[in-house]
Every structure is written in C-alpha cells, then in structure tokens.
Protein backbone atom coordinates (compact mmCIF):
# COMPACT_ATOMS: atom_id res chain seq x y z
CA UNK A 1 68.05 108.54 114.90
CA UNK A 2 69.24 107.32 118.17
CA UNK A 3 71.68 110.12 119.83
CA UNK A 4 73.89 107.24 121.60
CA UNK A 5 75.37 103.78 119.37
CA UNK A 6 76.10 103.13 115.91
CA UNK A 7 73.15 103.48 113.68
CA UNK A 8 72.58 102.48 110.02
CA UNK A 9 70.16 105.29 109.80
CA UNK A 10 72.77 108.31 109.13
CA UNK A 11 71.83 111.04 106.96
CA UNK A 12 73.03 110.71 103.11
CA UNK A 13 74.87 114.62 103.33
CA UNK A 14 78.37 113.51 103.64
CA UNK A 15 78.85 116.79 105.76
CA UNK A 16 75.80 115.99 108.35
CA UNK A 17 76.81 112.59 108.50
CA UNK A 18 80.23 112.72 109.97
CA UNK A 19 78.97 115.45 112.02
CA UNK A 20 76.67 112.65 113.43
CA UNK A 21 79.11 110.75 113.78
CA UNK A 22 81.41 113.07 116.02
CA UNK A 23 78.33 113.52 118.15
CA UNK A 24 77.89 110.00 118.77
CA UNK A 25 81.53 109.46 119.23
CA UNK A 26 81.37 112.63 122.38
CA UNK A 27 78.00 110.64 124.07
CA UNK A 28 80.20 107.41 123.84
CA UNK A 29 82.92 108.81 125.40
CA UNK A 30 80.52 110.69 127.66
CA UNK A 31 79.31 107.69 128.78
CA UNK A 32 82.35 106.09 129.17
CA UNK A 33 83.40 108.53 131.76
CA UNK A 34 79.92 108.21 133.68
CA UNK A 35 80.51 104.29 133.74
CA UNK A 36 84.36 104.89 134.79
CA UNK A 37 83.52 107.33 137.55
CA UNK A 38 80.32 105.37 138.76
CA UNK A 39 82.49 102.66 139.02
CA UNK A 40 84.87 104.41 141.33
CA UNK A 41 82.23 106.16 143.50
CA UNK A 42 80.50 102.34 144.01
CA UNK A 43 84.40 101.35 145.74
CA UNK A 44 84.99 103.81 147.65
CA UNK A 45 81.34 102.98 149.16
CA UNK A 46 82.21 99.49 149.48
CA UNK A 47 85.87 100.85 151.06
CA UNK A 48 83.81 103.11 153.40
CA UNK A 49 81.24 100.54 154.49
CA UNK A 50 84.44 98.09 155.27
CA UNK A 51 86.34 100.70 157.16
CA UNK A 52 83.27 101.32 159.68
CA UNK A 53 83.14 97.75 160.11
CA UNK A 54 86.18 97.30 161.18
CA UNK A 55 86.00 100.80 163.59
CA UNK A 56 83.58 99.15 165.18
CA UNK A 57 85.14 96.10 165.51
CA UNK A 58 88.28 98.45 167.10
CA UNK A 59 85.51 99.84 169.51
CA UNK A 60 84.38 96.64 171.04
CA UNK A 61 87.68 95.33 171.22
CA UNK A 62 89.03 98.68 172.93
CA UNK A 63 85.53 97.97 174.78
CA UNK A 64 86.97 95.25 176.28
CA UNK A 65 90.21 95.62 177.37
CA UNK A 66 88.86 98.30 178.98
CA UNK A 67 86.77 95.75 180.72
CA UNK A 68 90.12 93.77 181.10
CA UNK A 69 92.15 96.63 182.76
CA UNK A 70 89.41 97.19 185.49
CA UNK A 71 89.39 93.28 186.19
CA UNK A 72 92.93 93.09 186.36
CA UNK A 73 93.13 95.92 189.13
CA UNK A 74 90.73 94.29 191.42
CA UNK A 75 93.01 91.55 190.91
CA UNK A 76 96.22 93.66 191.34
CA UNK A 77 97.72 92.20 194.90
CA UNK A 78 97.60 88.79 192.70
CA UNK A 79 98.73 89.56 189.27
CA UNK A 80 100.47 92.82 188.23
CA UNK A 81 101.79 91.37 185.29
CA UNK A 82 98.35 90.52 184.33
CA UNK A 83 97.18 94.38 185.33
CA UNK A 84 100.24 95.84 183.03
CA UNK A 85 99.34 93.38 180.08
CA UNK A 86 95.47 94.82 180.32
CA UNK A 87 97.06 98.46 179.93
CA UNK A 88 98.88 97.77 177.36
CA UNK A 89 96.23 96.18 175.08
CA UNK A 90 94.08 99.13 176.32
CA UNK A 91 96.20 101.84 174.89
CA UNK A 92 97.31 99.33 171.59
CA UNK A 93 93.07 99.15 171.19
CA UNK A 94 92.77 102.82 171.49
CA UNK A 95 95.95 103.83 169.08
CA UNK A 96 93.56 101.39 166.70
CA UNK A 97 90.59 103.28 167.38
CA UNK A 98 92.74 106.67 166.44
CA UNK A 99 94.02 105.31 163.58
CA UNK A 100 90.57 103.36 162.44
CA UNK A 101 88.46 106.50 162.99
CA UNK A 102 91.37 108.70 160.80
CA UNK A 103 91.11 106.19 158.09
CA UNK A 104 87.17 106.39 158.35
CA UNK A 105 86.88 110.25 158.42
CA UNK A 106 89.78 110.15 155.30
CA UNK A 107 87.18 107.81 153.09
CA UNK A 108 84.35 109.42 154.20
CA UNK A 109 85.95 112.88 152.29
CA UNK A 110 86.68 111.27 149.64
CA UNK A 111 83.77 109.73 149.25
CA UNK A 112 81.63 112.66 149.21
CA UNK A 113 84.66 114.36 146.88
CA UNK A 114 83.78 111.32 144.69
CA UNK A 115 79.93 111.93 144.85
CA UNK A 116 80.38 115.87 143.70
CA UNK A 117 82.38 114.58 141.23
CA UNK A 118 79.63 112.56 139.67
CA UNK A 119 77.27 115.11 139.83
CA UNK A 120 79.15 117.32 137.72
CA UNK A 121 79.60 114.41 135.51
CA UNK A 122 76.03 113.72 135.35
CA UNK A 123 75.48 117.65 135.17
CA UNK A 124 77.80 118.08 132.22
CA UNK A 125 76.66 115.29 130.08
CA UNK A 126 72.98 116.53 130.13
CA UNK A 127 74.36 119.63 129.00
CA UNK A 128 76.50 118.01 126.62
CA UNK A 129 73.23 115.96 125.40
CA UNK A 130 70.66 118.66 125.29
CA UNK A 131 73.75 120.51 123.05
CA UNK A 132 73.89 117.50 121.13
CA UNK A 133 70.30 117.23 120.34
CA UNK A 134 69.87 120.77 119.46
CA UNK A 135 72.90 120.93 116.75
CA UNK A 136 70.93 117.16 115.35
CA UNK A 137 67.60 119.38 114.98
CA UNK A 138 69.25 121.95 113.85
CA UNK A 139 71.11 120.20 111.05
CA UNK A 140 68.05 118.11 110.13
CA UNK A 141 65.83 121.27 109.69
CA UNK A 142 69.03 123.17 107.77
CA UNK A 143 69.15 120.12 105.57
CA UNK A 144 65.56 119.04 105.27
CA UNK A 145 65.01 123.08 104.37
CA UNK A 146 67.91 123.10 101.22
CA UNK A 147 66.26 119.73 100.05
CA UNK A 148 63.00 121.48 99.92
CA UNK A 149 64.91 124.85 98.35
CA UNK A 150 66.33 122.20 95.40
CA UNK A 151 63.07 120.53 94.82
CA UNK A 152 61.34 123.76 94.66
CA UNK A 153 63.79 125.53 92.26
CA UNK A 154 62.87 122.86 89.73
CA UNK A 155 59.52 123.12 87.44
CA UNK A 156 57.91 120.43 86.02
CA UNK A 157 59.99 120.14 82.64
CA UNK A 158 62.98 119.68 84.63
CA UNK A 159 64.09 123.15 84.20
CA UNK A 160 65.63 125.58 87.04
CA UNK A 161 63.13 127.95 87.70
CA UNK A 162 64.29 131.42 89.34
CA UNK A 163 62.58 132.69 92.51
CA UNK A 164 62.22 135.89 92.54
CA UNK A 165 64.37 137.04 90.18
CA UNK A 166 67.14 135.77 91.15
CA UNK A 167 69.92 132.92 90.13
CA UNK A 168 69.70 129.53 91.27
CA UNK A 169 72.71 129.41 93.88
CA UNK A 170 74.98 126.62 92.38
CA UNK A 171 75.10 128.83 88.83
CA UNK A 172 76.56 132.12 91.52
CA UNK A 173 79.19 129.16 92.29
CA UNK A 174 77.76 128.75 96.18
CA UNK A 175 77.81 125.32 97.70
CA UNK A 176 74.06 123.83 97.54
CA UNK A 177 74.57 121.22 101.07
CA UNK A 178 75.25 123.70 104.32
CA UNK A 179 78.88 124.04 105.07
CA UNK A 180 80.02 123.42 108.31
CA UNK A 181 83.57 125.33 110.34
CA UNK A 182 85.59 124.39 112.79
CA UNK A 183 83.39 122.56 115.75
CA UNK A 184 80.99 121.38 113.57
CA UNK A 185 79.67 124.90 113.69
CA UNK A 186 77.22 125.63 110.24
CA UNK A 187 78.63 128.76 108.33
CA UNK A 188 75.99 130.80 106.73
C-alpha cells in the first residue's frame, strides 16, 4: 500500500483502515508543508539574487560619480556648480550603497533562517515517515497474526477448537480485531 495518496487498496479491519487513513492524511499534510516552505525558500532566493543585482548596480553607479567628483575638481576654476552636483550624487550613490548592502545582508539572514527551516522540515517528515511505516508494519503483522489465530482456532468440521486448554477469546467476551487508544496507539 502506498504510504502517500488515496488508495483503493485499504485493509478490510474497519479499525486499521481509518488508522490508514489518518496516516495518509499526516504525509499529505506533511507534504503540504514541504511544498509551502520550498516554495518560500525558492523567493527569498530569487529576492536575494535581485537584491545583489541591484548592489552592484549601486556600486558602479557610486563607481562613477566618484569618477565624476574627481573630473569635476580638475575642472573646479570653471564649474563649481558642476563640482558640488558631483558630491552630491557621490554621497546620494553611497547612502544607496548603505542602504542596498543592509537590505542584502537582511535577505541573506533570512535566507539561510529559511534554509534551516527546511531542513528541519525535511528532518521531521522522515521521522514522521519512518514512524509512519513502522505503526503500517506493525498493524499489518498484528492483523495478519489474529487472522491466522481465527483460522487456526477452527478444525475442519467448522468447530472452535481450544488451544491449549483454553477458551476461544470471543466466548471470554474479548474483542477478536486489535483495539486501538488514543493516537492510534494498539492496546494489548
């Protein structure tokens, strides 16, 4: 049976079965939150990648009015206005860097916040799904084993035979399918 979907191949015990289907219901939403968080971590790549672009777009501009400024004050005797403009796009370019490289180092954190984030994710669910697995096998076995007990305890007239002395368990009134608690958890 396939641990993640809907499948038409759920066990006949009424009990097992809606266990099943609680445990495919948790992958689902399992991988729900994988595809959700995934998702996020591939945007705030794409965000990152933009904002270095765009730093280094700030560099080369601040780059050149650098360039600008020392032009300007060879040409100072000529044009001061010119020289004073230069400065000023000089220190606008740089308060751009600031605020471009502040932005950057801000995605970059939550970037790799994001990235831990999906490792636990990723972590968790294979926990989750190795947990998952282990209850399945351990409900198959518990109910492949009282279908063997039931088919055993019959001879071949039809009659209940006793093993061992003892009562067959439905006639001491205890339930012949396992019975599962709280969790899904299988009381003995």
């Amino acid at each position: 049976m396939p641990l993640f979907g809907k499948s038409d191949t759920f066990s006949e015990n009424p009990d097992v079965r809606q266990v099943e289907k609680m445990i495919a219901k948790e992958a689902r939403e399992d991988q729900k939150n994988l595809d959700h968080t995934i998702k996020d971590l591939s945007g705030a790549e794409k965000t990152h990648n933009q904002s270095i672009k765009t730093a280094d777009k700030a560099q080369h501009a601040l780059d050149k009015a650098v360039e600008n400024e020392h032009k300007a004050a060879k040409a100072l005797n000529r044009a001061v206005h010119n020289h004073d403009a230069a400065i000023s796009n000089e220190q606008n370019a740089e308060k751009t860097v600031q605020i471009k490289q502040q932005h950057e180092t801000r995605l970059e954190q939550d970037l790799e916040q994001k990235r831990r984030h999906l490792n636990e994710l990723q972590q968790r669910k294979a926990q989750n799904d190795q947990l998952r697995e282990t209850k399945l096998s351990q409900i198959h076995a518990q109910a492949a084993a009282a279908a063997d007990a039931r088919s055993a305890s019959f001879d071949n007239n039809g009659q209940r035979a006793t093993v061992g002395g003892a009562p067959p368990a439905t006639a001491a009134g205890a339930p012949s399918a396992p019975v599962t608690g709280a969790g899904g958890a299988l009381k003995a």
